[in-house]
PDB file of N, CA and C in Angstrom:
ATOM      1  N   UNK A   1      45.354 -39.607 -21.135  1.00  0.00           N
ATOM      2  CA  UNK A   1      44.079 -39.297 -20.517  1.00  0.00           C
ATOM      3  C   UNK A   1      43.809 -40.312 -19.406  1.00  0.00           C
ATOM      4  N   UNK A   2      43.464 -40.140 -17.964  1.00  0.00           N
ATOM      5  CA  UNK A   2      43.132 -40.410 -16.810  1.00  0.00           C
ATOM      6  C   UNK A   2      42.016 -41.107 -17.216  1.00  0.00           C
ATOM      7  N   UNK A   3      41.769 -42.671 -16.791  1.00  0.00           N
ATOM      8  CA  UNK A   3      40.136 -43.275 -16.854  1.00  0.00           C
ATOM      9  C   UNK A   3      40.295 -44.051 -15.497  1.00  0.00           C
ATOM     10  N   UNK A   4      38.613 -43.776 -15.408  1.00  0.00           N
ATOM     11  CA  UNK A   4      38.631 -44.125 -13.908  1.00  0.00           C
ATOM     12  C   UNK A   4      37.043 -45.092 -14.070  1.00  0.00           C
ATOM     13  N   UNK A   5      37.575 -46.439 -13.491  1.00  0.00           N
ATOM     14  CA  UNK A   5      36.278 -47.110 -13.826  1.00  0.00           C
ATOM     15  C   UNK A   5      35.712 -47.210 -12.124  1.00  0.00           C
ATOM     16  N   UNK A   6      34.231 -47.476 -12.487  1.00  0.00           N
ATOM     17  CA  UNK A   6      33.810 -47.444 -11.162  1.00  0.00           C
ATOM     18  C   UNK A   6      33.026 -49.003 -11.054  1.00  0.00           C
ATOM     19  N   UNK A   7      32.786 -49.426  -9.560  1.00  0.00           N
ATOM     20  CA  UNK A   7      31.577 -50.352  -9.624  1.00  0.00           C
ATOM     21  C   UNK A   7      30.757 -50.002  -8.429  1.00  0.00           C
ATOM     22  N   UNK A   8      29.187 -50.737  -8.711  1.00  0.00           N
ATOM     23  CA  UNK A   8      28.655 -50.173  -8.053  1.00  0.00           C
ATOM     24  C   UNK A   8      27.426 -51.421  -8.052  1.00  0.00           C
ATOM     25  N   UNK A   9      26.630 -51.688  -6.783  1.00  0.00           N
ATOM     26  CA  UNK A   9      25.679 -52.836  -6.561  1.00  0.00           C
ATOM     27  C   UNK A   9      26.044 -54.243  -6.838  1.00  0.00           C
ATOM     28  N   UNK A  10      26.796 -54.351  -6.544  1.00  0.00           N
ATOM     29  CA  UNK A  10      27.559 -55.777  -6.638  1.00  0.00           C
ATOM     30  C   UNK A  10      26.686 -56.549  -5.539  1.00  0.00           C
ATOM     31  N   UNK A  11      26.390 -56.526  -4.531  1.00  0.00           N
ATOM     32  CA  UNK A  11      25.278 -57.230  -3.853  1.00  0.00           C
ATOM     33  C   UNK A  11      25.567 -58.473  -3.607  1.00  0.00           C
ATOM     34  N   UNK A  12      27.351 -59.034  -3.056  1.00  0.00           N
ATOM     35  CA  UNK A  12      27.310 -60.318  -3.003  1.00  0.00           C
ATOM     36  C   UNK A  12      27.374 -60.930  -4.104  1.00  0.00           C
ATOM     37  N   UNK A  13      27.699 -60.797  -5.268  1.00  0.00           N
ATOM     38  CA  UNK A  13      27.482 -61.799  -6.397  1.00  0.00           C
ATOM     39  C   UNK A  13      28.996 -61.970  -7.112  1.00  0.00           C
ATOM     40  N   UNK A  14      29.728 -62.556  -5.956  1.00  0.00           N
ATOM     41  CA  UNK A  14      30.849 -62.889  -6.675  1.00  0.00           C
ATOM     42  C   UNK A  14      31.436 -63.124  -8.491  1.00  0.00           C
ATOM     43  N   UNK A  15      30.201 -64.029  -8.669  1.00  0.00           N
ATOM     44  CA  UNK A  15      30.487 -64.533  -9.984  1.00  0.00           C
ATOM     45  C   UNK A  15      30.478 -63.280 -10.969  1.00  0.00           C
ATOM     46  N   UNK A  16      29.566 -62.331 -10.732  1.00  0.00           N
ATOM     47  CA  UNK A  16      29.281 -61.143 -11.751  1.00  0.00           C
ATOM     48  C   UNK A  16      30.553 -59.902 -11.739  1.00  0.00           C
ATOM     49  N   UNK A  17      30.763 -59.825 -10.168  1.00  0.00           N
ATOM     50  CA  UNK A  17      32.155 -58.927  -9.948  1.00  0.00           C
ATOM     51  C   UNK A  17      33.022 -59.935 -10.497  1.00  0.00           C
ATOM     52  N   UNK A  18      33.364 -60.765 -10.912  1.00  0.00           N
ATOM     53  CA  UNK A  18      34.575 -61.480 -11.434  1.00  0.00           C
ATOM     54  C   UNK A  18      34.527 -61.117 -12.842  1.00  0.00           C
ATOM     55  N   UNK A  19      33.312 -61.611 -13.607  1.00  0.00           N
ATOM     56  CA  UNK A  19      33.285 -60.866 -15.228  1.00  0.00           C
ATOM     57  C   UNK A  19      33.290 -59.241 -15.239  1.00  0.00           C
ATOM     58  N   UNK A  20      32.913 -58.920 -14.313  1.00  0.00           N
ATOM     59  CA  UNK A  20      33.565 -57.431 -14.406  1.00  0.00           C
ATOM     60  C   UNK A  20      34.716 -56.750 -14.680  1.00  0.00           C
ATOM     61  N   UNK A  21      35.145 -57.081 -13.493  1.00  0.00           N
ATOM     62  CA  UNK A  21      36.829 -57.193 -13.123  1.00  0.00           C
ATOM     63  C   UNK A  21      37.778 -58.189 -14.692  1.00  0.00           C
ATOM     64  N   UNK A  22      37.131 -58.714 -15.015  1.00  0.00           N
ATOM     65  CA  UNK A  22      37.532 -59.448 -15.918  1.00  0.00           C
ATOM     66  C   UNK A  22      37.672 -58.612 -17.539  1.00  0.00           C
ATOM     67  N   UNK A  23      36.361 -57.631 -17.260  1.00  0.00           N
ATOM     68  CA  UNK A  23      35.737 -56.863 -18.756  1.00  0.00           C
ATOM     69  C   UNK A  23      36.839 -55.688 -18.416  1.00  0.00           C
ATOM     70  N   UNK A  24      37.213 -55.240 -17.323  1.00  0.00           N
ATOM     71  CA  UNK A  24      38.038 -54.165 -16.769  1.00  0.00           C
ATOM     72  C   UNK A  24      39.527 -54.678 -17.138  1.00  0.00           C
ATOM     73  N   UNK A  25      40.022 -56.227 -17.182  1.00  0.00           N
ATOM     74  CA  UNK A  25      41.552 -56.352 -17.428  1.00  0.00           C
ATOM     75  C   UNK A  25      41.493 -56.080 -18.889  1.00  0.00           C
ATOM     76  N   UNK A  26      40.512 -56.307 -19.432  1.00  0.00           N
ATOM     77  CA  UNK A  26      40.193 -56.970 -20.957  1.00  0.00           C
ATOM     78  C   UNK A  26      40.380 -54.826 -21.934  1.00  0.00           C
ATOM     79  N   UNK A  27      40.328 -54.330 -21.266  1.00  0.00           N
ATOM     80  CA  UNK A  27      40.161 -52.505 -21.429  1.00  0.00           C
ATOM     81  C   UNK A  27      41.128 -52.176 -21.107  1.00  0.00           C
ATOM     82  N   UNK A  28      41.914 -52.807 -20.351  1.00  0.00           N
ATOM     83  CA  UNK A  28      43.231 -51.809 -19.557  1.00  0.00           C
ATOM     84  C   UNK A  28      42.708 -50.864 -18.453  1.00  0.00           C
ATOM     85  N   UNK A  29      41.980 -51.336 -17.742  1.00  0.00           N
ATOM     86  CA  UNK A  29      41.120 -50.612 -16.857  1.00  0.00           C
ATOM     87  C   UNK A  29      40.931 -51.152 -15.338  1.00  0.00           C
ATOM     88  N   UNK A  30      41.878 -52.043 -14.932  1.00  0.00           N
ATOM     89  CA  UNK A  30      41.947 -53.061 -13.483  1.00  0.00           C
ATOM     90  C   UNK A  30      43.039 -52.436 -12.856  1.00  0.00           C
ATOM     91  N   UNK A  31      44.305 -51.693 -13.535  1.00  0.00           N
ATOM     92  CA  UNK A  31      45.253 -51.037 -12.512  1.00  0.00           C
ATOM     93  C   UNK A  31      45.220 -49.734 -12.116  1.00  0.00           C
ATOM     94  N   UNK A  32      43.855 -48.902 -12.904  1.00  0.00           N
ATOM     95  CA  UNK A  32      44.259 -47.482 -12.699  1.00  0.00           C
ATOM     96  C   UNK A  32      42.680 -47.305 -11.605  1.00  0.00           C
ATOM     97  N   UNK A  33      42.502 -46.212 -10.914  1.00  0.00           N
ATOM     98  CA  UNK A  33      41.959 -46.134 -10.109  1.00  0.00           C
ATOM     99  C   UNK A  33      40.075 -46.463 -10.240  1.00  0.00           C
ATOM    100  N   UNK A  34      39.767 -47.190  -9.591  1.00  0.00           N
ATOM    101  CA  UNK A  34      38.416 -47.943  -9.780  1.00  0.00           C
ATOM    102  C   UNK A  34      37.784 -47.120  -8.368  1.00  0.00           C
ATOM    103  N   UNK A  35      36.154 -46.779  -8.940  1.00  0.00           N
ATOM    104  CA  UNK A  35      35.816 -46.494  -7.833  1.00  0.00           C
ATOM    105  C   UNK A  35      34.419 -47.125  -7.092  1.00  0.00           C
ATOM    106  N   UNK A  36      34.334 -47.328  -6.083  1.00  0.00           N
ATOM    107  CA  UNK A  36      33.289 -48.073  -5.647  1.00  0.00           C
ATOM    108  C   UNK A  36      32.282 -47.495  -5.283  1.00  0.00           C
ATOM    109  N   UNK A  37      31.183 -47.816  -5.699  1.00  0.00           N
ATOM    110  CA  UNK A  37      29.917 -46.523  -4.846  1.00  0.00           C
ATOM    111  C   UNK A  37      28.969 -47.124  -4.172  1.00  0.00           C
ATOM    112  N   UNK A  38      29.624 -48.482  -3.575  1.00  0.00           N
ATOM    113  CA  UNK A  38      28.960 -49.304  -2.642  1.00  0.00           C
ATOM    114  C   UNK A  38      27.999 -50.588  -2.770  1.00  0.00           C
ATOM    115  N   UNK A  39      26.993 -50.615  -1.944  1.00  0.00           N
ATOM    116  CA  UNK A  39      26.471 -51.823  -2.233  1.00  0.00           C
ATOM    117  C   UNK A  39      26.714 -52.680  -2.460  1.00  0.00           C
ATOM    118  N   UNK A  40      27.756 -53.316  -1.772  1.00  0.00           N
ATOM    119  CA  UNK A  40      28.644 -54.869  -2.045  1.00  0.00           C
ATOM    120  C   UNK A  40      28.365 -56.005  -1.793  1.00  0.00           C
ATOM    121  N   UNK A  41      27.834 -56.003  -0.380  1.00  0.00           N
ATOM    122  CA  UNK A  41      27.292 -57.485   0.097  1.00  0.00           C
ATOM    123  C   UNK A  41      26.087 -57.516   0.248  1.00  0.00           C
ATOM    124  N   UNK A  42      25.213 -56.788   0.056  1.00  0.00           N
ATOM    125  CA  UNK A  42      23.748 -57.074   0.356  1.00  0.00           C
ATOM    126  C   UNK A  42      23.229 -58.401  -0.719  1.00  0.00           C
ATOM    127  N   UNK A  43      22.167 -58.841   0.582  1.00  0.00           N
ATOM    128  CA  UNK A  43      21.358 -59.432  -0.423  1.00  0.00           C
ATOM    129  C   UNK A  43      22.450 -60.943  -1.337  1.00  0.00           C
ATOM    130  N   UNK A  44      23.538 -60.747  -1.549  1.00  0.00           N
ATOM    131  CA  UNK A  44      23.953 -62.083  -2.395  1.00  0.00           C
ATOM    132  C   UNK A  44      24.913 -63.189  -1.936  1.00  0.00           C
ATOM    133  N   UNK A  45      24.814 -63.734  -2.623  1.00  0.00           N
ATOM    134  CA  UNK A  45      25.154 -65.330  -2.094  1.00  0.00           C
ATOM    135  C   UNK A  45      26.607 -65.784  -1.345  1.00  0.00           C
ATOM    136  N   UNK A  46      27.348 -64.912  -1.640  1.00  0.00           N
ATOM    137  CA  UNK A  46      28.895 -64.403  -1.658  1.00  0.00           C
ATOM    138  C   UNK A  46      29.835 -63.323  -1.142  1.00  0.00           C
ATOM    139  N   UNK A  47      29.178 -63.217   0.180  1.00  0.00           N
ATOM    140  CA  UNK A  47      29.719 -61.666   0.325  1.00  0.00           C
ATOM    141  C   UNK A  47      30.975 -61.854   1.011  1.00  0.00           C
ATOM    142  N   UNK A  48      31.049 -62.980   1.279  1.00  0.00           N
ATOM    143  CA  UNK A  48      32.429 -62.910   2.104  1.00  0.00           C
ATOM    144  C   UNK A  48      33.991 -63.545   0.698  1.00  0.00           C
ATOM    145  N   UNK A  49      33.673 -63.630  -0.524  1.00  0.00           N
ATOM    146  CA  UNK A  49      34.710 -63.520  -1.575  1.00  0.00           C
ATOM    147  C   UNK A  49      34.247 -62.773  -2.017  1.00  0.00           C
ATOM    148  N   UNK A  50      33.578 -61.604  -1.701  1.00  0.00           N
ATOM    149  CA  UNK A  50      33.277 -60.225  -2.498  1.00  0.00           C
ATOM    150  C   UNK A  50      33.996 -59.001  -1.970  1.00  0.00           C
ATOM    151  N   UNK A  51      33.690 -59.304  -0.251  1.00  0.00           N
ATOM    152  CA  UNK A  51      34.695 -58.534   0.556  1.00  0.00           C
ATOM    153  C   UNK A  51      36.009 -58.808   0.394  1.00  0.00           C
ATOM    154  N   UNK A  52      36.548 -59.900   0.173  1.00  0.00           N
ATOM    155  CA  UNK A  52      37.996 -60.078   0.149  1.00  0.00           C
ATOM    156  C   UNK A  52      38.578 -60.081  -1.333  1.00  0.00           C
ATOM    157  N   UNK A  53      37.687 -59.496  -2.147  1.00  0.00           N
ATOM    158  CA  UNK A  53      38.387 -59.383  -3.493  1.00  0.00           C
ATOM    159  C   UNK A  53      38.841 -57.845  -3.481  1.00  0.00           C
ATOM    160  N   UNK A  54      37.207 -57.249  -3.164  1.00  0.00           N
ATOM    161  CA  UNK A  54      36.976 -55.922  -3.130  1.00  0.00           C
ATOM    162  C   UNK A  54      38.930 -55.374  -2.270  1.00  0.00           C
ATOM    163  N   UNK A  55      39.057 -55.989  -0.820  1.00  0.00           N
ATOM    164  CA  UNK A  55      40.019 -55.718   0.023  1.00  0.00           C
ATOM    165  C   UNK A  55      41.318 -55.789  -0.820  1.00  0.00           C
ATOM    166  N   UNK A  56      41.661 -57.403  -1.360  1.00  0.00           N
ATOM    167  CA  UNK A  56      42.969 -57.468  -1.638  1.00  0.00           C
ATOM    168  C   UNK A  56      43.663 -56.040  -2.691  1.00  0.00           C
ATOM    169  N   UNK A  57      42.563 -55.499  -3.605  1.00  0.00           N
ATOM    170  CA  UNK A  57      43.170 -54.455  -4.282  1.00  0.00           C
ATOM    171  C   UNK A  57      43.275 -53.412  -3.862  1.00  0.00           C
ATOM    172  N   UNK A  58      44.554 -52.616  -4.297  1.00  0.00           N
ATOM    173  CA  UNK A  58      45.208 -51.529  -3.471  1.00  0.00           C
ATOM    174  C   UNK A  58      44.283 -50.291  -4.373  1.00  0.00           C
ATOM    175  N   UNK A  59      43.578 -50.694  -5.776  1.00  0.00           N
ATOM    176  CA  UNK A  59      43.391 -49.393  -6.301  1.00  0.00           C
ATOM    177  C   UNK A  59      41.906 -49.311  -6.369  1.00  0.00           C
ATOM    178  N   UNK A  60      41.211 -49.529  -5.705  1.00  0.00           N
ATOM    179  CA  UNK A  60      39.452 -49.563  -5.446  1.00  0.00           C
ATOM    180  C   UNK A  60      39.569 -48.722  -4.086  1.00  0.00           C
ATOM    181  N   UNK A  61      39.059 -47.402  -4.758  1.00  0.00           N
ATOM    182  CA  UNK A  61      38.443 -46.469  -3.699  1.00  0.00           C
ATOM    183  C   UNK A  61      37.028 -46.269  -3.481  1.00  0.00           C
ATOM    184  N   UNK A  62      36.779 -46.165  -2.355  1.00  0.00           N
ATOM    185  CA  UNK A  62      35.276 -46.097  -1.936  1.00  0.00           C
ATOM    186  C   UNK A  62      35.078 -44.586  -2.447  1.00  0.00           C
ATOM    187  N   UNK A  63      33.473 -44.285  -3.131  1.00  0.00           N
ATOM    188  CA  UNK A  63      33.556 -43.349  -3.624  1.00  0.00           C
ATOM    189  C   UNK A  63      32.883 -42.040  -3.069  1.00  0.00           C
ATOM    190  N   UNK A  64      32.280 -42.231  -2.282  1.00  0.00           N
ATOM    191  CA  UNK A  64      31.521 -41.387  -1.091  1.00  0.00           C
ATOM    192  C   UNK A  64      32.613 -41.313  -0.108  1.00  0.00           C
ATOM    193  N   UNK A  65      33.287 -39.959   0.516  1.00  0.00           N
ATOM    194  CA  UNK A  65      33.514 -38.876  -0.212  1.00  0.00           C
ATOM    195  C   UNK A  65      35.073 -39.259  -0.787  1.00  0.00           C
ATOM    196  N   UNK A  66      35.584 -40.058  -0.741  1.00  0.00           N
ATOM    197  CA  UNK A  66      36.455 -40.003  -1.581  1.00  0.00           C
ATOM    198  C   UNK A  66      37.086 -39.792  -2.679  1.00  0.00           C
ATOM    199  N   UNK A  67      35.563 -39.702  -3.489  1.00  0.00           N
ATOM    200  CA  UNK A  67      35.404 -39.910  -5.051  1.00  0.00           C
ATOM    201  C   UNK A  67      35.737 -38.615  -5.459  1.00  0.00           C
ATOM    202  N   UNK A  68      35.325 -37.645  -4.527  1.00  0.00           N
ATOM    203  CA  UNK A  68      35.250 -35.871  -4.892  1.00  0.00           C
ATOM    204  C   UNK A  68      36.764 -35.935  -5.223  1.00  0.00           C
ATOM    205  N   UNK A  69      37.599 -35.945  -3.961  1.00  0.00           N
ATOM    206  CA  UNK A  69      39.021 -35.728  -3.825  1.00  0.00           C
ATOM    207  C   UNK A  69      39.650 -36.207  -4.616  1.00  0.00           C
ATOM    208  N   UNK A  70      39.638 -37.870  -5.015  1.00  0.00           N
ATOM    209  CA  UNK A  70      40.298 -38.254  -6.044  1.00  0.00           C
ATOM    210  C   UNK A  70      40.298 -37.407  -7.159  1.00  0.00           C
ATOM    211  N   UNK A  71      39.319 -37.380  -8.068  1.00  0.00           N
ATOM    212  CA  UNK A  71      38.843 -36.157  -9.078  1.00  0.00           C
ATOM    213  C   UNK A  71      39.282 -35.498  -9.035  1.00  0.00           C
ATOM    214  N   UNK A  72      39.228 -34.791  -7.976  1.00  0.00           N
ATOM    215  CA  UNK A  72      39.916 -33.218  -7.916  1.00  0.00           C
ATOM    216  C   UNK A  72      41.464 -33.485  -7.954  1.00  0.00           C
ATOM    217  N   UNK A  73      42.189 -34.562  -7.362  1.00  0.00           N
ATOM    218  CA  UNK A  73      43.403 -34.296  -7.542  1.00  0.00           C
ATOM    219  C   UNK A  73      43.993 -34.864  -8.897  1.00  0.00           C
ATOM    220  N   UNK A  74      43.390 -35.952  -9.638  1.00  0.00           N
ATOM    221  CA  UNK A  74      43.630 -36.124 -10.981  1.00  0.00           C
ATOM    222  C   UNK A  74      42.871 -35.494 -11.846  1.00  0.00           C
ATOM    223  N   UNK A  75      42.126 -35.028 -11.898  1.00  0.00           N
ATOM    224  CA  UNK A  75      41.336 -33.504 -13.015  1.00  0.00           C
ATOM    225  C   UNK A  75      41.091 -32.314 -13.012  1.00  0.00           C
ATOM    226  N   UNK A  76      41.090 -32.044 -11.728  1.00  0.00           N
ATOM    227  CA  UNK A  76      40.573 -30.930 -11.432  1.00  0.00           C
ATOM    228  C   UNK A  76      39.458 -30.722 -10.477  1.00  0.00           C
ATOM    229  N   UNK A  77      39.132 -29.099 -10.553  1.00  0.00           N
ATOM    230  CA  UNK A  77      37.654 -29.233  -9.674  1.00  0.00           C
ATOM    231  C   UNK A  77      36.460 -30.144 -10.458  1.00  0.00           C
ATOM    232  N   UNK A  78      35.245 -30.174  -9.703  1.00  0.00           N
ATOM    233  CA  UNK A  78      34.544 -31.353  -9.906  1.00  0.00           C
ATOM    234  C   UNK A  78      33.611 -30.409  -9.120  1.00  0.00           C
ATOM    235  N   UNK A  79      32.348 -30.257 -10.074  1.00  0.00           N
ATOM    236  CA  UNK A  79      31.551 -29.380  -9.259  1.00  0.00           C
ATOM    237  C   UNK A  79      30.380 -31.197  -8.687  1.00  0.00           C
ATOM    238  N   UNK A  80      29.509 -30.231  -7.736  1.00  0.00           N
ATOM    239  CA  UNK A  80      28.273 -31.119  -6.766  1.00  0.00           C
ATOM    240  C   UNK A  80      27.354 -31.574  -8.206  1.00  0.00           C
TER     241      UNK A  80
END
């Protein structure tokens, strides 16, 4: 079975996307496709090791509209 973790309002806060990412190795859930639904740097203390964490990984897709397509090509249709 396909799991797809997402994140979302991260807002700059390095330290919190790290226990995330951390709760995600800890599941088996950091190599298979993660999806992002934005809100990364606003507002927090850290946005420039938030952007370059977010970057270095190959499997964090932005999820607007990407998110549809992914879905659809690992599940199926995906209604609105």
């Amino acid at each position: 079975m396909l799991q797809i973790a997402a994140l979302s309002d991260i807002h700059g806060n390095f330290g919190a996307l790290l226990a995330v990412w951390r709760d995600l190795e800890r599941h088996d859930l950091s190599t298979g496709p993660v999806l992002n639904a934005g809100d990364n740097v606003c507002y927090g203390e850290n946005p420039e090791e938030t952007v370059q964490f977010l970057r270095s990984r190959n499997n964090i897709f932005s999820a607007v509209p990407r998110a549809r397509k992914l879905l659809q090509e690992k599940v199926g249709p995906v209604s609105a």
